[in-house]
N, C-alpha and C. Protein backbone atom coordinates (compact mmCIF):
# COMPACT_ATOMS: atom_id res chain seq x y z
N UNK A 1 125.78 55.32 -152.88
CA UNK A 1 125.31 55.28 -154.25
C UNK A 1 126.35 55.95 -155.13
N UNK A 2 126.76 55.26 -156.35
CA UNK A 2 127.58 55.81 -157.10
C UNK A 2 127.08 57.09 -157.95
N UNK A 3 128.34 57.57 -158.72
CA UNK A 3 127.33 58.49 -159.43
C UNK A 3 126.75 58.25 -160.84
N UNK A 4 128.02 56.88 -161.18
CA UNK A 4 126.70 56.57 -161.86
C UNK A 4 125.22 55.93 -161.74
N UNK A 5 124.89 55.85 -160.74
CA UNK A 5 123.87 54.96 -160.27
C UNK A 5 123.07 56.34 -159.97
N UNK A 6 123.32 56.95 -159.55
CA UNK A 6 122.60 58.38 -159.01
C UNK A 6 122.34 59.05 -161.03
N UNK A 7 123.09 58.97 -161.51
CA UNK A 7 122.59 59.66 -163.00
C UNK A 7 121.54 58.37 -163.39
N UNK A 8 121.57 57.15 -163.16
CA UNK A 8 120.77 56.55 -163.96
C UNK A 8 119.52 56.72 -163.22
N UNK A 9 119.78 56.97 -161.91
CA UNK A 9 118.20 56.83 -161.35
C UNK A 9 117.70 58.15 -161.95
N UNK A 10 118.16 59.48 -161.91
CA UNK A 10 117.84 60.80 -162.81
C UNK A 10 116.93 60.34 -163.91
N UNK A 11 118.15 59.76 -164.63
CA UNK A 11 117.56 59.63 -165.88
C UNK A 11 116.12 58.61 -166.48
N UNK A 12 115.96 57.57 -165.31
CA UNK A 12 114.88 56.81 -165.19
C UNK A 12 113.79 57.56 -164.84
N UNK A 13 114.06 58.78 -163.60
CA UNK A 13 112.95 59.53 -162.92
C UNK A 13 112.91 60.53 -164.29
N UNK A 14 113.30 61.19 -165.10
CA UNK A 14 113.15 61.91 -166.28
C UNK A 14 112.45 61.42 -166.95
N UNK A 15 112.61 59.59 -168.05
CA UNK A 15 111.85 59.34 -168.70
C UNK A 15 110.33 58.65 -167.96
N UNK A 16 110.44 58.76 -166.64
CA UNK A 16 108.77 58.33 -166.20
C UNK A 16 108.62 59.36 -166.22
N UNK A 17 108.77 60.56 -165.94
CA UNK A 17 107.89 61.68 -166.09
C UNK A 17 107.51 62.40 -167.31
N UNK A 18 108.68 61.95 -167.77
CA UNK A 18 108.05 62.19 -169.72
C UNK A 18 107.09 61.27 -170.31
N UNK A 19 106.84 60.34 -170.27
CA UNK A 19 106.42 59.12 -170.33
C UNK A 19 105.01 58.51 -169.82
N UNK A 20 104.72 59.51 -168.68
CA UNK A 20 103.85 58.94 -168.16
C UNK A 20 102.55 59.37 -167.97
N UNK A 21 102.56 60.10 -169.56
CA UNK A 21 101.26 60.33 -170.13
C UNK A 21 100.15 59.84 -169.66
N UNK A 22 99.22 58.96 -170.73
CA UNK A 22 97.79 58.42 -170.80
C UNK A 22 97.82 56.97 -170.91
N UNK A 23 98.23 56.25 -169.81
CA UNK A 23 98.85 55.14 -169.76
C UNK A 23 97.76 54.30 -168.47
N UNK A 24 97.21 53.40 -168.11
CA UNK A 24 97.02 52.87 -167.31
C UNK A 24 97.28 51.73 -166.46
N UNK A 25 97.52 51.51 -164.86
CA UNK A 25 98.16 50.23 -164.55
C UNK A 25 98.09 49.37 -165.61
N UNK A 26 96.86 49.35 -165.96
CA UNK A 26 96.29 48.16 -166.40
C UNK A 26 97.30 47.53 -167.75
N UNK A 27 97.35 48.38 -168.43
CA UNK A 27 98.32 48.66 -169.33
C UNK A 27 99.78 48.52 -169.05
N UNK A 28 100.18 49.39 -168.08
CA UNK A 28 101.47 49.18 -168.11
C UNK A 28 102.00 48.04 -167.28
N UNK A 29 101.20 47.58 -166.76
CA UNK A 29 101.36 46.00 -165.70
C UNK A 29 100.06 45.54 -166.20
N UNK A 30 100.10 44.76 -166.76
CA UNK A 30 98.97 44.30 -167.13
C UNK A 30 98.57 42.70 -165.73
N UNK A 31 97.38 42.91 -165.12
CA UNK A 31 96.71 41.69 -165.04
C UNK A 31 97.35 40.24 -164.96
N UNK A 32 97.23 39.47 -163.88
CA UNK A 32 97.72 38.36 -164.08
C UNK A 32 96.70 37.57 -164.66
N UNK A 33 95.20 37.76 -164.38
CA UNK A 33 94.39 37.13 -165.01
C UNK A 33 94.28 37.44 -167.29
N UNK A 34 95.25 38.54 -167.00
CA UNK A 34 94.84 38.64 -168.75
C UNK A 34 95.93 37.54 -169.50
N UNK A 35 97.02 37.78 -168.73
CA UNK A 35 98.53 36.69 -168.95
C UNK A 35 98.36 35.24 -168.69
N UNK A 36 98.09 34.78 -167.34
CA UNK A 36 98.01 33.08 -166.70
C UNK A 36 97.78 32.11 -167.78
N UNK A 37 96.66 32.92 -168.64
CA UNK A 37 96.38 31.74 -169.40
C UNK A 37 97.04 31.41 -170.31
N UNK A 38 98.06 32.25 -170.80
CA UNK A 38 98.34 32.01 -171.74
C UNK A 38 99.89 31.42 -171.52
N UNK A 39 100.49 31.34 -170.39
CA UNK A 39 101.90 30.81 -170.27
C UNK A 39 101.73 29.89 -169.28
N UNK A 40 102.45 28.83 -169.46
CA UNK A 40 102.43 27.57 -168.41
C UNK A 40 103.38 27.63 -166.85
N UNK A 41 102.89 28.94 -166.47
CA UNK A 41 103.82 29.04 -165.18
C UNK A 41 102.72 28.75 -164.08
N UNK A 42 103.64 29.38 -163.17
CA UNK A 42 102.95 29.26 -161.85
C UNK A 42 102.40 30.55 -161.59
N UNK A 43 101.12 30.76 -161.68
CA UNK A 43 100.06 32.00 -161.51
C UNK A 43 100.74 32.61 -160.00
N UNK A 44 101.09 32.08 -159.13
CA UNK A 44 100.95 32.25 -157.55
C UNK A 44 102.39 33.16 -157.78
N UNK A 45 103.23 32.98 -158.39
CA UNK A 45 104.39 33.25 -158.71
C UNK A 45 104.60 34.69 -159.29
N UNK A 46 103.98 34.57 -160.18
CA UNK A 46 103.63 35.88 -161.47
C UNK A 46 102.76 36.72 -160.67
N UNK A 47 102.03 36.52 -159.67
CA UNK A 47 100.76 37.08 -159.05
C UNK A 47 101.48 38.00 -158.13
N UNK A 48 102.60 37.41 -157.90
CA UNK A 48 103.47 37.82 -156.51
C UNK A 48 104.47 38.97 -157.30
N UNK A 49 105.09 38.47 -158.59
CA UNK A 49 105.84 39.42 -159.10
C UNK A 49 104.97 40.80 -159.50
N UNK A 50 103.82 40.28 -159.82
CA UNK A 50 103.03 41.85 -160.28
C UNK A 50 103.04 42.89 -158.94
N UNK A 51 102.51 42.01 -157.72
CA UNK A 51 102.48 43.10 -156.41
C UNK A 51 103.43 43.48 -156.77
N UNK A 52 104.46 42.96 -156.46
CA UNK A 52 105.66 43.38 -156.24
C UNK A 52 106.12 44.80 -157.44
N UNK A 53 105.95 44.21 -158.37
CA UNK A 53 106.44 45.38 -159.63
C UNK A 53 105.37 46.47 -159.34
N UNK A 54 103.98 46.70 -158.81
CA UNK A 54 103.38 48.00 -159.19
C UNK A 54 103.73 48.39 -157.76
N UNK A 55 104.08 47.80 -156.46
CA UNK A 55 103.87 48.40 -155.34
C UNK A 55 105.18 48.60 -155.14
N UNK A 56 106.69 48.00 -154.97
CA UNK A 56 107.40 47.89 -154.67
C UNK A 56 108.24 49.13 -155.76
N UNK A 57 108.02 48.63 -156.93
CA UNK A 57 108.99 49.43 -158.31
C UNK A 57 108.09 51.18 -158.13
N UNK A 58 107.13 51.25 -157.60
CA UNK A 58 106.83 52.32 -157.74
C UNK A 58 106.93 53.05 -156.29
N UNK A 59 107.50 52.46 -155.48
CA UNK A 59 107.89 53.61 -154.97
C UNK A 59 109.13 54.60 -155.10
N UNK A 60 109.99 54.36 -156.42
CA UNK A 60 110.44 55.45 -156.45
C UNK A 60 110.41 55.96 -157.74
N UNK A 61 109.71 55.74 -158.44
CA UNK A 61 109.45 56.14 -159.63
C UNK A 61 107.93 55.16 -160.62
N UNK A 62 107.19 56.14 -161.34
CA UNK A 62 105.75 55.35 -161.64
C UNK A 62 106.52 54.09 -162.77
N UNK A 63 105.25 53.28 -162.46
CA UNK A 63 105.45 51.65 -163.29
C UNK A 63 105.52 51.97 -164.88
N UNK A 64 106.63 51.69 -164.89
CA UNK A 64 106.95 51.63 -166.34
C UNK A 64 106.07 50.14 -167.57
N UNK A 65 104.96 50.69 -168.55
CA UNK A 65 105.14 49.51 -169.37
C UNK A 65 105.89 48.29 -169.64
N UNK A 66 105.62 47.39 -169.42
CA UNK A 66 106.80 46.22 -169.39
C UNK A 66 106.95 45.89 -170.51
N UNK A 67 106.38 46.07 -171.38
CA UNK A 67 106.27 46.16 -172.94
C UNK A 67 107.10 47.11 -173.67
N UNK A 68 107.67 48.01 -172.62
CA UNK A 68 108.55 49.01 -173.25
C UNK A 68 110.14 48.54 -173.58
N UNK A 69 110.39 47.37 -172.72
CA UNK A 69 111.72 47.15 -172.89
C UNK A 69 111.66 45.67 -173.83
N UNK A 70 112.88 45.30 -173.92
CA UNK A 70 112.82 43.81 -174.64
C UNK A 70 113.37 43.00 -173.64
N UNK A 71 113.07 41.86 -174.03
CA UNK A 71 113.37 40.59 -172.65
C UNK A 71 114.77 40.78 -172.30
N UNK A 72 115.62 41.39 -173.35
CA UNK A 72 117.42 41.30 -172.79
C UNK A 72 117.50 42.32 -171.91
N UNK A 73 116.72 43.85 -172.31
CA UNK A 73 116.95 44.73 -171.20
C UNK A 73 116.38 44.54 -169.97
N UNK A 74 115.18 43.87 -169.82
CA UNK A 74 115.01 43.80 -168.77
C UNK A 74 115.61 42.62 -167.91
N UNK A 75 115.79 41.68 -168.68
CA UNK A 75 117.10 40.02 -167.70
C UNK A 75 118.59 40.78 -167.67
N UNK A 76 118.80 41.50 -168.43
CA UNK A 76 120.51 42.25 -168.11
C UNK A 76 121.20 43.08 -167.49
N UNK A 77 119.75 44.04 -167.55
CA UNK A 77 120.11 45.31 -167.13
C UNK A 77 118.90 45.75 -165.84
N UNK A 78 117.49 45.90 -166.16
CA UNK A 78 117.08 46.43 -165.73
C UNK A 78 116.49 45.18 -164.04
N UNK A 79 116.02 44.21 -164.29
CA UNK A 79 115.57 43.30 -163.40
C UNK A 79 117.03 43.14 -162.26
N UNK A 80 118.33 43.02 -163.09
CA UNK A 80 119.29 43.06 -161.76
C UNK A 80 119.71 44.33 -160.69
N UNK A 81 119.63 45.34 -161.95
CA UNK A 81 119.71 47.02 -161.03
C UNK A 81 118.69 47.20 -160.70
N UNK A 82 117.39 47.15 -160.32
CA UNK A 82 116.55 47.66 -159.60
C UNK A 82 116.36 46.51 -158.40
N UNK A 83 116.53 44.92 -158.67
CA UNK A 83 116.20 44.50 -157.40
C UNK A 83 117.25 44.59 -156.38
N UNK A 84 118.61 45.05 -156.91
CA UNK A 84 119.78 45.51 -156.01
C UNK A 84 119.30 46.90 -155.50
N UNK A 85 118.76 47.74 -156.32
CA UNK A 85 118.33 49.04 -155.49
C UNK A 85 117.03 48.95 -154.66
N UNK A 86 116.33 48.35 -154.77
CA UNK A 86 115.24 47.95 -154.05
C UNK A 86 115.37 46.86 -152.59
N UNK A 87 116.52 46.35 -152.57
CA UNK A 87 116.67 45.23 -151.72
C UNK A 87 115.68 44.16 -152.05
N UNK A 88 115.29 43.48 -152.76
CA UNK A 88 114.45 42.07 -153.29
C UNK A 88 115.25 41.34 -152.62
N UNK A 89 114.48 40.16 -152.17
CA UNK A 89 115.00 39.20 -151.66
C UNK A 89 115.37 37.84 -152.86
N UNK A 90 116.18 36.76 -153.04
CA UNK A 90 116.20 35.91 -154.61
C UNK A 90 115.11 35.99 -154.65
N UNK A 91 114.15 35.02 -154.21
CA UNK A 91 112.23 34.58 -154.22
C UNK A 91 112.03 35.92 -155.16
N UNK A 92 112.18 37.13 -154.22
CA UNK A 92 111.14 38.45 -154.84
C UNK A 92 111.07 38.70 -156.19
N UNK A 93 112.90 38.52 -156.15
CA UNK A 93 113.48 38.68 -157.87
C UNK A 93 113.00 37.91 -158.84
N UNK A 94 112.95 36.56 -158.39
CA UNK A 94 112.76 35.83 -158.74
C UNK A 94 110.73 35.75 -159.35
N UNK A 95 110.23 36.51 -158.53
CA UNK A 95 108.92 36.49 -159.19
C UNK A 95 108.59 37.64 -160.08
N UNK A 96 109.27 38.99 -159.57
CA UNK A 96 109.24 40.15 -160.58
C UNK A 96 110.06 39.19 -162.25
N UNK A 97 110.72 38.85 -162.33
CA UNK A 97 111.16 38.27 -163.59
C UNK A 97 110.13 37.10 -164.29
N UNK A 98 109.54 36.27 -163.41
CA UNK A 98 108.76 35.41 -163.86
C UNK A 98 107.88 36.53 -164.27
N UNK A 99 107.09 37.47 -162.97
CA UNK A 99 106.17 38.12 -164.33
C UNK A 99 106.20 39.28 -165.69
N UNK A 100 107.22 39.84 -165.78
CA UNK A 100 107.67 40.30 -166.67
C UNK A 100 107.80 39.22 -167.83
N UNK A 101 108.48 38.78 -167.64
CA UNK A 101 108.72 37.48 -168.71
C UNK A 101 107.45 37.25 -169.38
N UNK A 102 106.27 36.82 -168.30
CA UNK A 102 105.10 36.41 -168.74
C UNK A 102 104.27 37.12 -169.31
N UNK A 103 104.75 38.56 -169.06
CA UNK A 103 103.79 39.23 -169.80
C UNK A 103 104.56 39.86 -171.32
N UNK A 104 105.77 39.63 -171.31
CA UNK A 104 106.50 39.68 -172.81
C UNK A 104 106.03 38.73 -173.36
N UNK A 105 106.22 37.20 -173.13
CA UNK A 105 105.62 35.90 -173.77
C UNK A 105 103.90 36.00 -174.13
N UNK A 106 103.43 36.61 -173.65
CA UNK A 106 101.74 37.09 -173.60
C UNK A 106 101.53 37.64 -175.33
N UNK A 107 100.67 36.70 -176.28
CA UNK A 107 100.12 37.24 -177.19
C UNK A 107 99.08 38.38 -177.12
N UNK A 108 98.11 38.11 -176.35
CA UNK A 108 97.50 39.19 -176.56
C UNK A 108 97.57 40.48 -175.74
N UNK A 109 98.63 40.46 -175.21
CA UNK A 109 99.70 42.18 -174.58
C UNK A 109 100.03 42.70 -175.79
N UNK A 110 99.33 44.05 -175.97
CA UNK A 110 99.99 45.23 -177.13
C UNK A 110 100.63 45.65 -176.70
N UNK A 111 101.87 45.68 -177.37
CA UNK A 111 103.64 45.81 -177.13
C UNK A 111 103.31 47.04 -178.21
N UNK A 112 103.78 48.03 -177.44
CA UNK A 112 103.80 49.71 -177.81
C UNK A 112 105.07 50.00 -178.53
């Protein structure tokens, strides 16, 4: 691990712990049933990226709001450095992004 990779994970484990107030899954991963309907993907897909983002992303730090970032940080920056630090397989990546996506595209997700 580099050091910059070792300061960013710091600094990620800093702002979840600042951060991770009065917040609930529910909230900060919201539901595939609150999203499905409203984007024309594949539910099975998005269903798979949510496991994946609350079980997988949290084991080393708590689930961040997906609402907190904007679609560029998370397709540029954040969706490629964590599924490289996580080992994701394409598929895995590939569904953590479908559901992120889906829940940015989601009207009725309150974006904080």
């Amino acid at each position: 691990m580099s050091s910059k990779s070792g300061l960013a994970r710091m600094l990620l484990l800093f702002a979840a712990l600042a951060g991770a107030s009065c917040i609930t899954l529910e909230e900060a991963a919201p539901p595939v049933a609150m999203i499905s309907s409203m984007v024309n993907k594949n539910t099975a897909e998005i269903s798979q990226g949510r496991d994946i983002y609350v079980t997988r992303c949290a084991k080393c730090h708590s689930v961040e709001p997906v609402t907190k970032y904007s679609r560029e940080k998370w397709v540029q920056d954040i969706l490629p450095e964590m599924a490289e630090e996580t080992n994701l397989s394409v598929s895995e990546a590939e569904a953590v992004k479908a559901y992120v996506l889906a829940v940015l595209a989601s009207p009725v997700i309150n974006v904080r």
